[in-house]
PDB file of N, CA and C in Angstrom:
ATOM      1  N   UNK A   1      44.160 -13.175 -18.748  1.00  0.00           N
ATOM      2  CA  UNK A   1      43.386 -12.090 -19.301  1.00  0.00           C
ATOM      3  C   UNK A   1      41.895 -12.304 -19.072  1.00  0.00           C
ATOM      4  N   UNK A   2      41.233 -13.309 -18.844  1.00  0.00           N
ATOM      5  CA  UNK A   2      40.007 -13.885 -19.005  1.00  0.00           C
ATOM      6  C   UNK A   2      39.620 -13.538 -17.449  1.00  0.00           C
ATOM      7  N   UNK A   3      40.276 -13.686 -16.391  1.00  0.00           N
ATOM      8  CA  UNK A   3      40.167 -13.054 -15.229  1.00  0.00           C
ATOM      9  C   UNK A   3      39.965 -11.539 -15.068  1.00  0.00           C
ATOM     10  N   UNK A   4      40.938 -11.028 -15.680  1.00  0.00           N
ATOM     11  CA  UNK A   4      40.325  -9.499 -15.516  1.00  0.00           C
ATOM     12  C   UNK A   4      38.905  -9.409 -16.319  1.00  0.00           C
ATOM     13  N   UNK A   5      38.925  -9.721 -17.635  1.00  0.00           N
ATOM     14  CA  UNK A   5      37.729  -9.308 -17.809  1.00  0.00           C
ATOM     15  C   UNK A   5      36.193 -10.000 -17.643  1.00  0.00           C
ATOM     16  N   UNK A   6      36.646 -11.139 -16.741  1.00  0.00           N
ATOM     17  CA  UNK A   6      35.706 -11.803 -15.329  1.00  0.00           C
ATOM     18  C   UNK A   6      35.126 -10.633 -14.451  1.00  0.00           C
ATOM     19  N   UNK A   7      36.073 -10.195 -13.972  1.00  0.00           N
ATOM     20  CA  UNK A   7      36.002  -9.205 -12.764  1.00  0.00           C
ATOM     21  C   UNK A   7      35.397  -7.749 -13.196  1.00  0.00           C
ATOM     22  N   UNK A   8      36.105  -7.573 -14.461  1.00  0.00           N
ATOM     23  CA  UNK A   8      35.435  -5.802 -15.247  1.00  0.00           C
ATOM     24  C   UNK A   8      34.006  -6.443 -15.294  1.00  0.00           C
ATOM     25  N   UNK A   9      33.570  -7.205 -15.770  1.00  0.00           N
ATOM     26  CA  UNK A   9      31.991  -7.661 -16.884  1.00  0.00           C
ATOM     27  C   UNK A   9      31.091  -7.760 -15.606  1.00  0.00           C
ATOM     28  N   UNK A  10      32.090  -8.676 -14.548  1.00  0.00           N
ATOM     29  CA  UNK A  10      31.333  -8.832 -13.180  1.00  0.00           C
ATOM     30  C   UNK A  10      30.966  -7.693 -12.871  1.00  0.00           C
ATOM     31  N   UNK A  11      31.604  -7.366 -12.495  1.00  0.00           N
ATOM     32  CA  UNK A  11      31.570  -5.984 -11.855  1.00  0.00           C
ATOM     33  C   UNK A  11      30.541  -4.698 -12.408  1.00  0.00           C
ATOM     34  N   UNK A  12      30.736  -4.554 -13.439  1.00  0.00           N
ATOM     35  CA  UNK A  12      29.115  -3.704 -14.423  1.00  0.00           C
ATOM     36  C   UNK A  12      28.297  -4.306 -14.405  1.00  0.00           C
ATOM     37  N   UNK A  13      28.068  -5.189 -14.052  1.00  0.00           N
ATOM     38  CA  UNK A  13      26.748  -6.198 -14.649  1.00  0.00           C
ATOM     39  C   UNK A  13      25.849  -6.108 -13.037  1.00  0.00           C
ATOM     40  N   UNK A  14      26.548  -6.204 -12.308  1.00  0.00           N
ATOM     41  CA  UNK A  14      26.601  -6.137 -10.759  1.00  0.00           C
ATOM     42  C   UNK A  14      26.211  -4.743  -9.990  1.00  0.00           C
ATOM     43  N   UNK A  15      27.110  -3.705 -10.772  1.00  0.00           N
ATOM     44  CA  UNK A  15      26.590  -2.226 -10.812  1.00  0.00           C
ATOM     45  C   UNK A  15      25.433  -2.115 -11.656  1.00  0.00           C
ATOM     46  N   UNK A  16      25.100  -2.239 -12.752  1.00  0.00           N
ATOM     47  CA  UNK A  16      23.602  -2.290 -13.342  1.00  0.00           C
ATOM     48  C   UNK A  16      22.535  -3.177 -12.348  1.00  0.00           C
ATOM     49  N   UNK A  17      22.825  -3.968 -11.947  1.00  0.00           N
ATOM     50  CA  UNK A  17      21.290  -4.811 -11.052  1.00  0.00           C
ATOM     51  C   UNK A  17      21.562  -3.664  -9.310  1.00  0.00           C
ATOM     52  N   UNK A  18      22.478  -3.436  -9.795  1.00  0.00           N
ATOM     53  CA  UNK A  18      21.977  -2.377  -8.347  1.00  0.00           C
ATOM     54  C   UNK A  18      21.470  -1.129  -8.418  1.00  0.00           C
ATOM     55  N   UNK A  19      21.743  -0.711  -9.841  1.00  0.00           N
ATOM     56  CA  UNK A  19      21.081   0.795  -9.822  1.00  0.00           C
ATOM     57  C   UNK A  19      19.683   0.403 -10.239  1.00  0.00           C
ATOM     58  N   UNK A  20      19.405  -0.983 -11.267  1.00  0.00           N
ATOM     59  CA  UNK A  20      17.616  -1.466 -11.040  1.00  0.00           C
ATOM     60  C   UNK A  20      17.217  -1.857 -10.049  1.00  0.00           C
ATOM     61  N   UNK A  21      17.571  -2.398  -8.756  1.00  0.00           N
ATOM     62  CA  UNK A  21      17.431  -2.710  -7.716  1.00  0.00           C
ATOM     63  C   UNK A  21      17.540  -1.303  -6.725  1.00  0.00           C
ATOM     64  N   UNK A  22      18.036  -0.530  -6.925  1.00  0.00           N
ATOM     65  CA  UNK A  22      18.052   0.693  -6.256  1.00  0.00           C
ATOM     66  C   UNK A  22      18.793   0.275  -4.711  1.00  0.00           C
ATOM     67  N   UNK A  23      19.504  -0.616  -5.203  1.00  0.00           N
ATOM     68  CA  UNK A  23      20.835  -0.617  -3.999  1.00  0.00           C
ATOM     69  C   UNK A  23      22.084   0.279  -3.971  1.00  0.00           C
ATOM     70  N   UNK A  24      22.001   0.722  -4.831  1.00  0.00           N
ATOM     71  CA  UNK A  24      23.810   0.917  -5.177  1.00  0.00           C
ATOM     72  C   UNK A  24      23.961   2.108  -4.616  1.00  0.00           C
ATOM     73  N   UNK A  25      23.608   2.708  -3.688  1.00  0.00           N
ATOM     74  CA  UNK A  25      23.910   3.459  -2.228  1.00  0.00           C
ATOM     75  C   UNK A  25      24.719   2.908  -1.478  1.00  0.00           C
ATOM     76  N   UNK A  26      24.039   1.538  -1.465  1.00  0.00           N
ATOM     77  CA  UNK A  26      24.225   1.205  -0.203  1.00  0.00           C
ATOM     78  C   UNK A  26      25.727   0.032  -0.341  1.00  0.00           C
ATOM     79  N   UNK A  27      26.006  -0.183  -1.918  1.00  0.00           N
ATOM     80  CA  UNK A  27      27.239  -1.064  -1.734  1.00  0.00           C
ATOM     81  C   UNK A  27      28.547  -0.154  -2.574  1.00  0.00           C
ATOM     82  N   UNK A  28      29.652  -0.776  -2.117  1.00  0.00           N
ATOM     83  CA  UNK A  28      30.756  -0.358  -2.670  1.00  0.00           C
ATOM     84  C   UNK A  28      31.065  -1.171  -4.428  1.00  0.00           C
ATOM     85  N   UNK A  29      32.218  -0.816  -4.358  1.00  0.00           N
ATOM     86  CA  UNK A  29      32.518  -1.194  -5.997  1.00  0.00           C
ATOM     87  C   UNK A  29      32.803  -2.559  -5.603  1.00  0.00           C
ATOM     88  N   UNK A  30      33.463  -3.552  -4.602  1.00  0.00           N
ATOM     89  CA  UNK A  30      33.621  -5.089  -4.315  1.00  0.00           C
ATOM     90  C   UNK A  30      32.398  -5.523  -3.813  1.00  0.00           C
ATOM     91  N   UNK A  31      31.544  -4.982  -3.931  1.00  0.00           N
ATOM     92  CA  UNK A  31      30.459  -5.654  -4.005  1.00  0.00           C
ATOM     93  C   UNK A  31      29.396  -5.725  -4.769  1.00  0.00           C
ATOM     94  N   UNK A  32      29.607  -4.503  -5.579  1.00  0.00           N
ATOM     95  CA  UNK A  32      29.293  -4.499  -7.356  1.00  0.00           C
ATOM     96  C   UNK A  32      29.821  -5.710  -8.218  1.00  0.00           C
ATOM     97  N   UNK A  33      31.292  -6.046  -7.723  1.00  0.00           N
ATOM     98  CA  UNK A  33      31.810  -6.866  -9.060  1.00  0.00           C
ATOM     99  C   UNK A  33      31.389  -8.048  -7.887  1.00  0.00           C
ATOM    100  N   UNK A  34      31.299  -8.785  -6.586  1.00  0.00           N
ATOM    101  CA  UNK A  34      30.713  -9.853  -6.043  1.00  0.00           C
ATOM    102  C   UNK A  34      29.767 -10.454  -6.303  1.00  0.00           C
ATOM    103  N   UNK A  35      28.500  -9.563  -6.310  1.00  0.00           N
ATOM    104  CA  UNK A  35      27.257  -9.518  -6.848  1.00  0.00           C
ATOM    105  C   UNK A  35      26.737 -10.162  -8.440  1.00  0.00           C
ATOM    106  N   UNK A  36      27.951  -9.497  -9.507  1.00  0.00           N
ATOM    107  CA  UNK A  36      27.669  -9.866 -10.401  1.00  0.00           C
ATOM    108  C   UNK A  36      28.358 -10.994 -10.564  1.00  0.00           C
ATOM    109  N   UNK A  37      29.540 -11.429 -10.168  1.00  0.00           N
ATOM    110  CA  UNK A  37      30.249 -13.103  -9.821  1.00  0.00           C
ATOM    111  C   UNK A  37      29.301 -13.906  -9.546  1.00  0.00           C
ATOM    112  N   UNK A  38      28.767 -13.275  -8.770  1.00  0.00           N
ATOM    113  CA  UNK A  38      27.908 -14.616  -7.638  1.00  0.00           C
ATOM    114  C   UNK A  38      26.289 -14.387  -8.756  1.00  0.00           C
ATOM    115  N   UNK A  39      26.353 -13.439  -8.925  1.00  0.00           N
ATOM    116  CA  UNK A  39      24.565 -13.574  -9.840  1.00  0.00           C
ATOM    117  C   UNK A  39      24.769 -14.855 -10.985  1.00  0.00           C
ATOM    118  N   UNK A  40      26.224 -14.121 -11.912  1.00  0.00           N
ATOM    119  CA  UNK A  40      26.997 -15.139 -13.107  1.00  0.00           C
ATOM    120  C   UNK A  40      26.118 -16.623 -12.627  1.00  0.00           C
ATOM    121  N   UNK A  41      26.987 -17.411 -11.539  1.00  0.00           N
ATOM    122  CA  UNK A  41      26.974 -18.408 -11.038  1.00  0.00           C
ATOM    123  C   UNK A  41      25.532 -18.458 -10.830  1.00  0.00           C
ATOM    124  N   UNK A  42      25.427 -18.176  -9.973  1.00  0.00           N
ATOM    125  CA  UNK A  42      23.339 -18.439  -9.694  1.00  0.00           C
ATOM    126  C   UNK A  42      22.999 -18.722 -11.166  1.00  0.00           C
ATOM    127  N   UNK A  43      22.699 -17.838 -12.080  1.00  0.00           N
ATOM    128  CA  UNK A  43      22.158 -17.830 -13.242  1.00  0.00           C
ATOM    129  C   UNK A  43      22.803 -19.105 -14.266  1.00  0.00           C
ATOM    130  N   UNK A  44      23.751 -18.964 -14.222  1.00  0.00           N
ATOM    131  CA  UNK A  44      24.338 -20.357 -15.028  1.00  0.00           C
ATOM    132  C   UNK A  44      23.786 -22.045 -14.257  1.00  0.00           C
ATOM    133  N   UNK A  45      23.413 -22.064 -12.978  1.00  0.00           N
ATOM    134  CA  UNK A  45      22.767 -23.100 -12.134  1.00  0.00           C
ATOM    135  C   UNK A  45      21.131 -23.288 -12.693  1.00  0.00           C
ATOM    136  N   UNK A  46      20.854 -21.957 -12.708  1.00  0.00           N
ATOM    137  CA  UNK A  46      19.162 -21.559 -12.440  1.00  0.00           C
ATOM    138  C   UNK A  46      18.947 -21.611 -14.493  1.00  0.00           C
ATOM    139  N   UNK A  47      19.293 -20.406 -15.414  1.00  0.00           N
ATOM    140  CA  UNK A  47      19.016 -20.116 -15.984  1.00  0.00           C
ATOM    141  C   UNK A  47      19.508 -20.706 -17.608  1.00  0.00           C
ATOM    142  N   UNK A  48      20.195 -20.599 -17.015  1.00  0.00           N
ATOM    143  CA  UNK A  48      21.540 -20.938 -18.695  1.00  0.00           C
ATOM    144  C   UNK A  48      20.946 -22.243 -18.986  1.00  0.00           C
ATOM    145  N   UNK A  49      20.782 -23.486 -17.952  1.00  0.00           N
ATOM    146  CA  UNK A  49      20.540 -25.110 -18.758  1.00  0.00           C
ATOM    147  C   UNK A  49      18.863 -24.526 -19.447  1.00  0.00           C
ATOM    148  N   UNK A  50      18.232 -23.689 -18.980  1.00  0.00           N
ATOM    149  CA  UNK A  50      16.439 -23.542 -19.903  1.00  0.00           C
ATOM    150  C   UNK A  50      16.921 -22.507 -20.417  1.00  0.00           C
ATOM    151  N   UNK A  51      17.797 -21.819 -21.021  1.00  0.00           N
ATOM    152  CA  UNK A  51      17.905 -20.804 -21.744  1.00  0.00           C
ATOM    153  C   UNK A  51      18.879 -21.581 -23.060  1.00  0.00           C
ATOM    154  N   UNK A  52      19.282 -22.246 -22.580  1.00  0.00           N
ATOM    155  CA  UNK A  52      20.368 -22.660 -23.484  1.00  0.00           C
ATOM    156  C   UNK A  52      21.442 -22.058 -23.544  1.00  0.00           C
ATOM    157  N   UNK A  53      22.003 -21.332 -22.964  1.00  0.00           N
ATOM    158  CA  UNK A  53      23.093 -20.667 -23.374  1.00  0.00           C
ATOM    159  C   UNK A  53      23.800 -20.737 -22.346  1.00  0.00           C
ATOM    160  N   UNK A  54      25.279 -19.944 -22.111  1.00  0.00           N
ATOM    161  CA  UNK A  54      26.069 -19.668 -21.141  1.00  0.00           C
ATOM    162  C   UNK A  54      25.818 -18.499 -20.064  1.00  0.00           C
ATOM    163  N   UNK A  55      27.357 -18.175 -19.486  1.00  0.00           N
ATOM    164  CA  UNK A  55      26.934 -17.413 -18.722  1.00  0.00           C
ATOM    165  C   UNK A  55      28.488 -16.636 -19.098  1.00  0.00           C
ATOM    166  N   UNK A  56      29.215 -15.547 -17.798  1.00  0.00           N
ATOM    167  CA  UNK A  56      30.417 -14.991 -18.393  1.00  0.00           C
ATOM    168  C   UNK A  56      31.141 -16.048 -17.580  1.00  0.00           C
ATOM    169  N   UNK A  57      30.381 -16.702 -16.512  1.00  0.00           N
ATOM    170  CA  UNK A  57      31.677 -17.410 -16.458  1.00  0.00           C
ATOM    171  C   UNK A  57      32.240 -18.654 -16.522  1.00  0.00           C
ATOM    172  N   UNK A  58      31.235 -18.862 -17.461  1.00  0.00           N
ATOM    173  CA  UNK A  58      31.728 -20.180 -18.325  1.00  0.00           C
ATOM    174  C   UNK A  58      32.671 -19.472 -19.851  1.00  0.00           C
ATOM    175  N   UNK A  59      33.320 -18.608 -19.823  1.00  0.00           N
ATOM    176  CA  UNK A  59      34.042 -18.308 -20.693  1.00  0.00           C
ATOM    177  C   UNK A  59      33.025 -17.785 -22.131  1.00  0.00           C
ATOM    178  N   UNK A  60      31.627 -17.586 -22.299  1.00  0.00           N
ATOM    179  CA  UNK A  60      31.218 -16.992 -23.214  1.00  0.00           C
ATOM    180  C   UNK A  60      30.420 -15.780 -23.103  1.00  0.00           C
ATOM    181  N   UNK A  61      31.033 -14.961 -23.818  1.00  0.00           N
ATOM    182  CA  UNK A  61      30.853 -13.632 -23.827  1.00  0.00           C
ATOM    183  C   UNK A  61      30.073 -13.027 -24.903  1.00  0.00           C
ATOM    184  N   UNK A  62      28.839 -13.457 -24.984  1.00  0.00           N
ATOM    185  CA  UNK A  62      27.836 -13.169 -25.821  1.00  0.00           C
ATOM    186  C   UNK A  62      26.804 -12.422 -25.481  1.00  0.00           C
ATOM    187  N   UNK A  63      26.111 -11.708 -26.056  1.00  0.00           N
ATOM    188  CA  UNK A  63      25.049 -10.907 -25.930  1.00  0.00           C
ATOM    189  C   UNK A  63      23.932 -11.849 -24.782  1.00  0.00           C
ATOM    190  N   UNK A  64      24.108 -13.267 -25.431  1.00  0.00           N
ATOM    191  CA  UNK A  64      22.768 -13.807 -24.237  1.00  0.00           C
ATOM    192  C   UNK A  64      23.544 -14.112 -23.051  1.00  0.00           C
ATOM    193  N   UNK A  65      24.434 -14.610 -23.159  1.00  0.00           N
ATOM    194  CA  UNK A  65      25.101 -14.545 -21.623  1.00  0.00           C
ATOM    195  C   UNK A  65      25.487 -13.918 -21.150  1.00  0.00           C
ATOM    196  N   UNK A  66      26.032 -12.399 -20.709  1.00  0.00           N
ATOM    197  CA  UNK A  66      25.781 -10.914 -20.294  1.00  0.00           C
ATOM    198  C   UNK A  66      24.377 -10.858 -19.984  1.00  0.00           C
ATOM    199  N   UNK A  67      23.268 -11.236 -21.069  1.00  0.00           N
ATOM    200  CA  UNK A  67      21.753 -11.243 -20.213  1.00  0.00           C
ATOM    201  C   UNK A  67      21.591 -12.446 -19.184  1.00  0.00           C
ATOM    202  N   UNK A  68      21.973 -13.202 -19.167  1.00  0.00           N
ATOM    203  CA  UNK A  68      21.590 -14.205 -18.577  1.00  0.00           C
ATOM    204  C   UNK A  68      22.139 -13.922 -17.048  1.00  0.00           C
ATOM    205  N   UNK A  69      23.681 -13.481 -16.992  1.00  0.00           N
ATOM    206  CA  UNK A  69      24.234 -12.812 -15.863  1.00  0.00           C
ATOM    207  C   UNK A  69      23.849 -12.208 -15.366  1.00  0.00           C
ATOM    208  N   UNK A  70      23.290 -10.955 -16.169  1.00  0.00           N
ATOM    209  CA  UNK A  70      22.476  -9.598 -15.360  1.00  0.00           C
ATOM    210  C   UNK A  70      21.705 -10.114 -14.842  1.00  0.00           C
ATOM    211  N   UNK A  71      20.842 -10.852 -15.065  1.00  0.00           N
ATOM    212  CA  UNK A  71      19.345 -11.629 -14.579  1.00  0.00           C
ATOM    213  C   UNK A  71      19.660 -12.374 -13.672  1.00  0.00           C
ATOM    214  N   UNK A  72      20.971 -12.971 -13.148  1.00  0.00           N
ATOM    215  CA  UNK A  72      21.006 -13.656 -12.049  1.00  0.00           C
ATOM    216  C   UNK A  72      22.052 -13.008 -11.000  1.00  0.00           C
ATOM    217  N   UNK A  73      22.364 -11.699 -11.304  1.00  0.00           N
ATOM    218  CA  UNK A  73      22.363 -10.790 -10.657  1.00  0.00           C
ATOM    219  C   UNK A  73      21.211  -9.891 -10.396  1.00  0.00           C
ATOM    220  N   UNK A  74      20.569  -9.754 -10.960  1.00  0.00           N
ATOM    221  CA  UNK A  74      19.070  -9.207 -10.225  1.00  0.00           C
ATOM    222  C   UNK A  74      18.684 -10.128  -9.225  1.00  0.00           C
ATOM    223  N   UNK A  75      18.616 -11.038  -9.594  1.00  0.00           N
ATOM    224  CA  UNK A  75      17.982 -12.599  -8.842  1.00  0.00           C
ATOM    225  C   UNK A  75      18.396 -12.333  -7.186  1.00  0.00           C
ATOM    226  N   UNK A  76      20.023 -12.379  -7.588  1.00  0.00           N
ATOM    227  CA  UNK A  76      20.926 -12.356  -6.377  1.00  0.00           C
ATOM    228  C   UNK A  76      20.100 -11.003  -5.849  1.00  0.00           C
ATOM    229  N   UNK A  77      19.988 -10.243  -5.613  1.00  0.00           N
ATOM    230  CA  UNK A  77      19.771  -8.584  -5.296  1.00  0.00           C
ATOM    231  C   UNK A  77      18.580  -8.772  -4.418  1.00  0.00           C
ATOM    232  N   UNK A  78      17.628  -9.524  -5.537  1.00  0.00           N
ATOM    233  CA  UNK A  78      16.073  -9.276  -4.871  1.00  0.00           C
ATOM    234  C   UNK A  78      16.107 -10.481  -3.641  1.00  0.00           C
ATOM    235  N   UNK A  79      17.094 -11.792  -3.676  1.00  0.00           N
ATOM    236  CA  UNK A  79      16.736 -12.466  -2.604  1.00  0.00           C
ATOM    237  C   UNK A  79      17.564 -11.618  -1.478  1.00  0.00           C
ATOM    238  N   UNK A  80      18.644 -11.223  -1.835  1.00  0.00           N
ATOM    239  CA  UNK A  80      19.083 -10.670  -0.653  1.00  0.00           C
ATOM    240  C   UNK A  80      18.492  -9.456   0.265  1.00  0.00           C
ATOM    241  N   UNK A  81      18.003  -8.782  -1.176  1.00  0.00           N
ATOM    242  CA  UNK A  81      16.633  -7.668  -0.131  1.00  0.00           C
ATOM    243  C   UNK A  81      15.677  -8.344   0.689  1.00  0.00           C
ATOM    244  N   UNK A  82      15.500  -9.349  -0.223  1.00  0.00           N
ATOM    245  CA  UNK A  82      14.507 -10.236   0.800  1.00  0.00           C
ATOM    246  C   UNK A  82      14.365 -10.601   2.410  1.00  0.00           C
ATOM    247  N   UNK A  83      16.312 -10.640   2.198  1.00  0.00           N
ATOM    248  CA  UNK A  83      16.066 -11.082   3.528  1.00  0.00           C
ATOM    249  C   UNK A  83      16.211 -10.187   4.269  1.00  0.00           C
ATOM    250  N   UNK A  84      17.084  -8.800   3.776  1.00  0.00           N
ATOM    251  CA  UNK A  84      17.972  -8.052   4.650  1.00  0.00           C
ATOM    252  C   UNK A  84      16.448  -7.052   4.873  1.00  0.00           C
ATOM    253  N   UNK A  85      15.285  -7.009   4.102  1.00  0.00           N
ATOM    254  CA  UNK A  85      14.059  -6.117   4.293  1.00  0.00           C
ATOM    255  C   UNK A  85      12.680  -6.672   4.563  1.00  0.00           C
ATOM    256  N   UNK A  86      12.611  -7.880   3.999  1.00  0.00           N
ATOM    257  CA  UNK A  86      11.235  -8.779   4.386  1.00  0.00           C
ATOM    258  C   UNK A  86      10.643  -8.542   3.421  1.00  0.00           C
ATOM    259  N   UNK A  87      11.300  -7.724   2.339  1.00  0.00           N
ATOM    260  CA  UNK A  87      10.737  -7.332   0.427  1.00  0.00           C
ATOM    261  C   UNK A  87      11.385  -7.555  -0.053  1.00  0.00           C
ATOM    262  N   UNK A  88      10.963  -7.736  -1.063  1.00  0.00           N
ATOM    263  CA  UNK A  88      11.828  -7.139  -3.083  1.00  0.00           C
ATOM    264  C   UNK A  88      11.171  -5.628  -2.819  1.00  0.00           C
ATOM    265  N   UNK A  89      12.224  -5.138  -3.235  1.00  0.00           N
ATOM    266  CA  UNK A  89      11.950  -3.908  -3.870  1.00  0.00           C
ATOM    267  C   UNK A  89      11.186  -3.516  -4.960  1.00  0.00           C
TER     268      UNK A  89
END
């Protein structure tokens, strides 16, 4: 059960940093819920040990870790514009 709602949480969290990122033209829904997988991870590396908290996919599903995710799904977004544009948006 913790898998699907890996993949649902991924997946919105992933669609939200793309409609602030003003990507989400340009990707499909598996790369909405990728995005926010892979932000999860970034952010739990980068953010979570100076935040103190988790992430979703360390199994906690809290108000700060949903933020902490989104934020390293933005993260993910803006380096990848980076490269794919020579900007952040």
């Amino acid at each position: 059960m913790n898998l699907i709602l890996w993949i649902v949480i991924g997946g919105i969290l992933g669609w939200l940093a793309s409609l602030v990122m003003k990507t989400d033209a340009q990707q499909g829904l598996l790369l909405n819920v990728v995005v926010g997988i892979v932000g999860a991870l970034l952010s739990g590396w980068l953010l979570a040990p100076v935040l103190g908290t988790g992430t979703i996919n360390s199994d906690d599903f809290s108000l700060a870790s949903l933020g902490v995710s989104f934020l390293g799904a933005l993260i993910l977004l803006a380096i990848v514009n980076l490269f794919r544009r020579g900007r952040v948006r």
